[in-house]
C-alpha atoms as a PDB file:
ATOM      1  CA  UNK A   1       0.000   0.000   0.000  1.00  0.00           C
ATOM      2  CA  UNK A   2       1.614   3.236  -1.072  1.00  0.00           C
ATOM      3  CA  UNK A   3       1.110   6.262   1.543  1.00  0.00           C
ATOM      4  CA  UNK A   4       0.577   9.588   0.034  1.00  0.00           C
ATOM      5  CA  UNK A   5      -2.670  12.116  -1.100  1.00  0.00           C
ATOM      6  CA  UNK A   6      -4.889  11.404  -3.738  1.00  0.00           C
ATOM      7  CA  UNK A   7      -5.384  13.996  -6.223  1.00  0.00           C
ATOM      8  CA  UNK A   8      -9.053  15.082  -4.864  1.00  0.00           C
ATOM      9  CA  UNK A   9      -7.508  15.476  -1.474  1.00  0.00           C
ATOM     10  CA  UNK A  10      -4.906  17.769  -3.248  1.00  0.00           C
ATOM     11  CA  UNK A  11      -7.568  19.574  -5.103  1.00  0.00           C
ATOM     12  CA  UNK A  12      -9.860  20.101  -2.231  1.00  0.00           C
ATOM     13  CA  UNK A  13      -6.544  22.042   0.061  1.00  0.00           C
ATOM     14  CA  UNK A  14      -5.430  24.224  -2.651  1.00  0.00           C
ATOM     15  CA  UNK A  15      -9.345  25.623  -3.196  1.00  0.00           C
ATOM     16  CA  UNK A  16      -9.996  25.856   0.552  1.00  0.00           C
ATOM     17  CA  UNK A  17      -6.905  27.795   0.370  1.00  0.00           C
ATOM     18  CA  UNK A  18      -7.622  29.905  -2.552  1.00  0.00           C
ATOM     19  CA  UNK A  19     -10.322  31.023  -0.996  1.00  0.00           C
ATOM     20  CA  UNK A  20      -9.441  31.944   2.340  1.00  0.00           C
ATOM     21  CA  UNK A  21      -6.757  33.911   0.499  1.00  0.00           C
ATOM     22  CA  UNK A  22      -9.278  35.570  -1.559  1.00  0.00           C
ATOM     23  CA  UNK A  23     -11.246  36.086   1.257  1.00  0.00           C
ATOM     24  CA  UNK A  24      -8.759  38.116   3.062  1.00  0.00           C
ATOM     25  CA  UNK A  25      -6.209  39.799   1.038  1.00  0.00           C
ATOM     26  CA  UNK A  26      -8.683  42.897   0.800  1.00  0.00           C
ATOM     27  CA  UNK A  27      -8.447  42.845   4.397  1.00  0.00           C
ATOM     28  CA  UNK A  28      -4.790  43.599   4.343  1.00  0.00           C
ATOM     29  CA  UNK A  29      -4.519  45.789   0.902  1.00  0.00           C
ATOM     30  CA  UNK A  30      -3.701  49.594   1.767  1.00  0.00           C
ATOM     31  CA  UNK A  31      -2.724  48.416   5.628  1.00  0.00           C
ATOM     32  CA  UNK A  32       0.579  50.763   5.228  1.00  0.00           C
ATOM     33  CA  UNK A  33      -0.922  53.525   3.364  1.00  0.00           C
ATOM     34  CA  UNK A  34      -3.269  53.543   6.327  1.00  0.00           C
ATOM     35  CA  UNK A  35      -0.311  53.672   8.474  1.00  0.00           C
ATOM     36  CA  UNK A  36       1.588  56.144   6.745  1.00  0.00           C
ATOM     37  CA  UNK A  37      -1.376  58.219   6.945  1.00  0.00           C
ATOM     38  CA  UNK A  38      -1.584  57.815  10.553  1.00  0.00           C
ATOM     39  CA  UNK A  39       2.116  58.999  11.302  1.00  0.00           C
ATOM     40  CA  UNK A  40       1.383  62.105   8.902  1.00  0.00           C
ATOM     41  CA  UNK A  41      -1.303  63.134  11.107  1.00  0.00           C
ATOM     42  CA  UNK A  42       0.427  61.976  14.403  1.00  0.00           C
ATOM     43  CA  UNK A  43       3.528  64.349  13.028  1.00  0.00           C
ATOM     44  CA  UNK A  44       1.349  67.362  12.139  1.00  0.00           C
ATOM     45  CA  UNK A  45      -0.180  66.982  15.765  1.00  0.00           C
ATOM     46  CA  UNK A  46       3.302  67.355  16.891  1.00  0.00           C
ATOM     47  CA  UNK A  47       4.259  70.617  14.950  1.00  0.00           C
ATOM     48  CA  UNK A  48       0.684  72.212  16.397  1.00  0.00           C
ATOM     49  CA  UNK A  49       2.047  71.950  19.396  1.00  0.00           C
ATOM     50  CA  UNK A  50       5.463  73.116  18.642  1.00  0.00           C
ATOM     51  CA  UNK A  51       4.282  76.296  16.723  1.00  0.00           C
ATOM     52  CA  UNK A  52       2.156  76.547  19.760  1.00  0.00           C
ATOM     53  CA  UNK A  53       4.753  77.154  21.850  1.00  0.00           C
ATOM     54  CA  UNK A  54       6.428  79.359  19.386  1.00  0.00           C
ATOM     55  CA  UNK A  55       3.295  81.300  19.821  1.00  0.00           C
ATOM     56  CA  UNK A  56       3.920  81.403  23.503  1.00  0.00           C
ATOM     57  CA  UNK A  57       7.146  82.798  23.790  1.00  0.00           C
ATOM     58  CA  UNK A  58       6.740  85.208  20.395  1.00  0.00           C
ATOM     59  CA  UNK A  59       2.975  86.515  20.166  1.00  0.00           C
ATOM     60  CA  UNK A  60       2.825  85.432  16.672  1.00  0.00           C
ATOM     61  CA  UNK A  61       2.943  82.451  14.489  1.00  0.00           C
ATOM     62  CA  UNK A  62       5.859  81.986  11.797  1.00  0.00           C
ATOM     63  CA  UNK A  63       4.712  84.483   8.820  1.00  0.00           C
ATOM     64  CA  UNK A  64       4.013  82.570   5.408  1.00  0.00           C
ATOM     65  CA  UNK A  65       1.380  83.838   3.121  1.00  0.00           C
ATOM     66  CA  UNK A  66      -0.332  81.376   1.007  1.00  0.00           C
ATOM     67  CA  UNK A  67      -3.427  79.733   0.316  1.00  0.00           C
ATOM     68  CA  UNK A  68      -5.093  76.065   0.506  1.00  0.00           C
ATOM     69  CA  UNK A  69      -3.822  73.811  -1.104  1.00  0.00           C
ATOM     70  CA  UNK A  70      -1.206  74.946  -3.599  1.00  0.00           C
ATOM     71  CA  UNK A  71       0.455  77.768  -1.759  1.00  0.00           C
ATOM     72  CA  UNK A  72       1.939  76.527   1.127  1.00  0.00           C
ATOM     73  CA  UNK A  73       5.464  76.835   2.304  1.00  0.00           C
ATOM     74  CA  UNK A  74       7.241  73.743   3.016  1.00  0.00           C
ATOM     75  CA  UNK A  75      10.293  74.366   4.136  1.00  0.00           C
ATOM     76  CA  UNK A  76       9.950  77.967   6.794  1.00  0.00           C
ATOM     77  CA  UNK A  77       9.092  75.893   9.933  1.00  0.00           C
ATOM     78  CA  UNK A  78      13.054  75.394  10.533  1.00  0.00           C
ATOM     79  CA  UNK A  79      12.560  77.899  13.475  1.00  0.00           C
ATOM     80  CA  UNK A  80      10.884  75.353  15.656  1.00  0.00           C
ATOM     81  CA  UNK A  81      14.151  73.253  15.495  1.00  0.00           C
ATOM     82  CA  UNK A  82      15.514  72.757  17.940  1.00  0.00           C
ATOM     83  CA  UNK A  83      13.738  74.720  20.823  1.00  0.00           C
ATOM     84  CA  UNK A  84      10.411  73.943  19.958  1.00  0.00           C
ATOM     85  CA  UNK A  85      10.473  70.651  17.867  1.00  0.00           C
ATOM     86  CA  UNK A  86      13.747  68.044  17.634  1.00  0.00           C
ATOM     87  CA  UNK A  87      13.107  67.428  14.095  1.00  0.00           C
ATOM     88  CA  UNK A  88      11.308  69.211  11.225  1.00  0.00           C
ATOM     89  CA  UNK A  89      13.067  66.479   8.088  1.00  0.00           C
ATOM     90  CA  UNK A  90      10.818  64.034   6.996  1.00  0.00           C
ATOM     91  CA  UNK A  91       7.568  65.470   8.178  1.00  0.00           C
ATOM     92  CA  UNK A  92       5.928  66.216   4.845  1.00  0.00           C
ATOM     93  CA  UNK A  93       3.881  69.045   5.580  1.00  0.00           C
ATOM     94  CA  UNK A  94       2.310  72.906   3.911  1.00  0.00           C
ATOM     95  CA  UNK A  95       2.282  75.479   6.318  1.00  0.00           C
ATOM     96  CA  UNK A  96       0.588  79.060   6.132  1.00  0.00           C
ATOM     97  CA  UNK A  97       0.143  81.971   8.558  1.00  0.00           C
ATOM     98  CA  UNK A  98      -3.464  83.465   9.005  1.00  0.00           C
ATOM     99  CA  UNK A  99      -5.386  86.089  10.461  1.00  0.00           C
ATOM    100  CA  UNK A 100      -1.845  88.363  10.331  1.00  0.00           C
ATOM    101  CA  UNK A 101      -0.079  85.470  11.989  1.00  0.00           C
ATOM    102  CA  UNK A 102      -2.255  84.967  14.498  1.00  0.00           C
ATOM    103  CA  UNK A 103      -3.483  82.042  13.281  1.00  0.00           C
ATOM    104  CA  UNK A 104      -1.816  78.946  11.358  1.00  0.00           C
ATOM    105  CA  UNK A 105      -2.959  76.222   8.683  1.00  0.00           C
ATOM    106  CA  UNK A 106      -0.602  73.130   8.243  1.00  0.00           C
ATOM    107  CA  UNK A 107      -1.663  70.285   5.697  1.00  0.00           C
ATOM    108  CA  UNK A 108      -0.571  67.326   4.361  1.00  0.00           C
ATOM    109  CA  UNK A 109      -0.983  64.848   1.481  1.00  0.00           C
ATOM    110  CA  UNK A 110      -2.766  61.410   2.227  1.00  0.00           C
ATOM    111  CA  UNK A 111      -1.698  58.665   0.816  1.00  0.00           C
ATOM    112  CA  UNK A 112      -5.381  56.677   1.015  1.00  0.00           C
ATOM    113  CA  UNK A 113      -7.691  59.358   1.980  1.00  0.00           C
ATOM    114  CA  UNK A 114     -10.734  56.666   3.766  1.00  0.00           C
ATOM    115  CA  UNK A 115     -13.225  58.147   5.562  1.00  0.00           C
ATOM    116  CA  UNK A 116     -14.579  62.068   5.948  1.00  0.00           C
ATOM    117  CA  UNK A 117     -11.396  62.688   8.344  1.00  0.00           C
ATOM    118  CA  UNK A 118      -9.393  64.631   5.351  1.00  0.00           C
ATOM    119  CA  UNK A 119     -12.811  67.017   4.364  1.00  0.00           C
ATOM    120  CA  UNK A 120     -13.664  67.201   8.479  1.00  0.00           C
ATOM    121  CA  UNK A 121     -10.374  68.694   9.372  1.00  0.00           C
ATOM    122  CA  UNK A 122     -10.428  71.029   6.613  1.00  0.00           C
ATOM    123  CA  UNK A 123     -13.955  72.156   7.237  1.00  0.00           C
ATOM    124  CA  UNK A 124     -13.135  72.848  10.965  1.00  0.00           C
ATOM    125  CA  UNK A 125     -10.400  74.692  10.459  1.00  0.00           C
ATOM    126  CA  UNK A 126     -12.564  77.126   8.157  1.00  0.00           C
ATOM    127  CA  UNK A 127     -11.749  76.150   4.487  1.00  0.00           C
ATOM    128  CA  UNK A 128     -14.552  76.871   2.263  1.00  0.00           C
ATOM    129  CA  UNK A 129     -13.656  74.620  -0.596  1.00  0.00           C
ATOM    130  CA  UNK A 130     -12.925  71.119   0.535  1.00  0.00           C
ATOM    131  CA  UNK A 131     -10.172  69.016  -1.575  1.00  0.00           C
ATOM    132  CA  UNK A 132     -10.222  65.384  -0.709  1.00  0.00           C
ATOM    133  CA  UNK A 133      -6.828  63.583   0.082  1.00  0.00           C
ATOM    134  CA  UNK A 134      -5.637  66.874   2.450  1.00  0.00           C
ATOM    135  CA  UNK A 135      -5.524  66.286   6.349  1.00  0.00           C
ATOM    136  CA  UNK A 136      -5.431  70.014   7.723  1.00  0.00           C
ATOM    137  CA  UNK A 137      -4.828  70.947  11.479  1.00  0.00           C
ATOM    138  CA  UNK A 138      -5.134  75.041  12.460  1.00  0.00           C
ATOM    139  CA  UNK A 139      -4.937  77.331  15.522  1.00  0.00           C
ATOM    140  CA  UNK A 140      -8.105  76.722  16.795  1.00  0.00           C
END
């Protein structure tokens, strides 16, 4: 007698297993967008807080005029470093002042905008035009 699996028995694994794969790969697609999303948000938390501070100790916000979405500076938040914020490289952000720098707006780019967060934030911090895929955080 010879020991081994018939083809059926073969047949049978493979299609329970195409299945459960098929079944849960969606599940798992767009996990570390998701992520990266998550530590874009978590960083532009951070730098509120930092240019809230600034705020503290100078009465006004870093100046940068610009508008929503296509005018923001990218690169003028390099007074937070070091005092206010250990690191401004790598945090992908837009930044304008508002309100004669009494106010700020700070976006970013999502990578897999799910969900009303991205149009949420923009609407509470007082953008009239929402553009989907933007994560905004402001003053208020």
């Amino acid at each position: 007698m010879k020991k081994g699996f018939t083809l059926i028995e073969l047949l049978v694994a493979i299609s329970i297993i195409a299945v459960l794969t098929a079944a849960l790969l969606p599940n798992f697609m767009g996990t570390r967008e998701k992520a990266k999303d998550s530590q874009k948000v978590q960083d532009l938390n951070a730098v509120k807080n930092a240019l809230r501070m600034y705020y503290n100790d100078h009465q006004s916000y870093p100046a940068h005029r610009g508008s929503f979405p296509s005018g923001g500076c990218t690169n003028c938040l390099d007074v937070l470093a070091p005092d206010y914020l250990p690191v401004m490289e790598g945090i992908g952000y837009s930044y304008i002042s508002v309100n004669n720098e009494d106010g700020f707006q700070l976006w970013t780019a999502l990578s897999s905008a799910v969900g009303d967060d991205d149009t949420d934030s923009q609407a509470k911090c007082g953008i009239d035009t929402t553009v989907q895929g933007y994560f905004v955080v402001c003053a208020n």
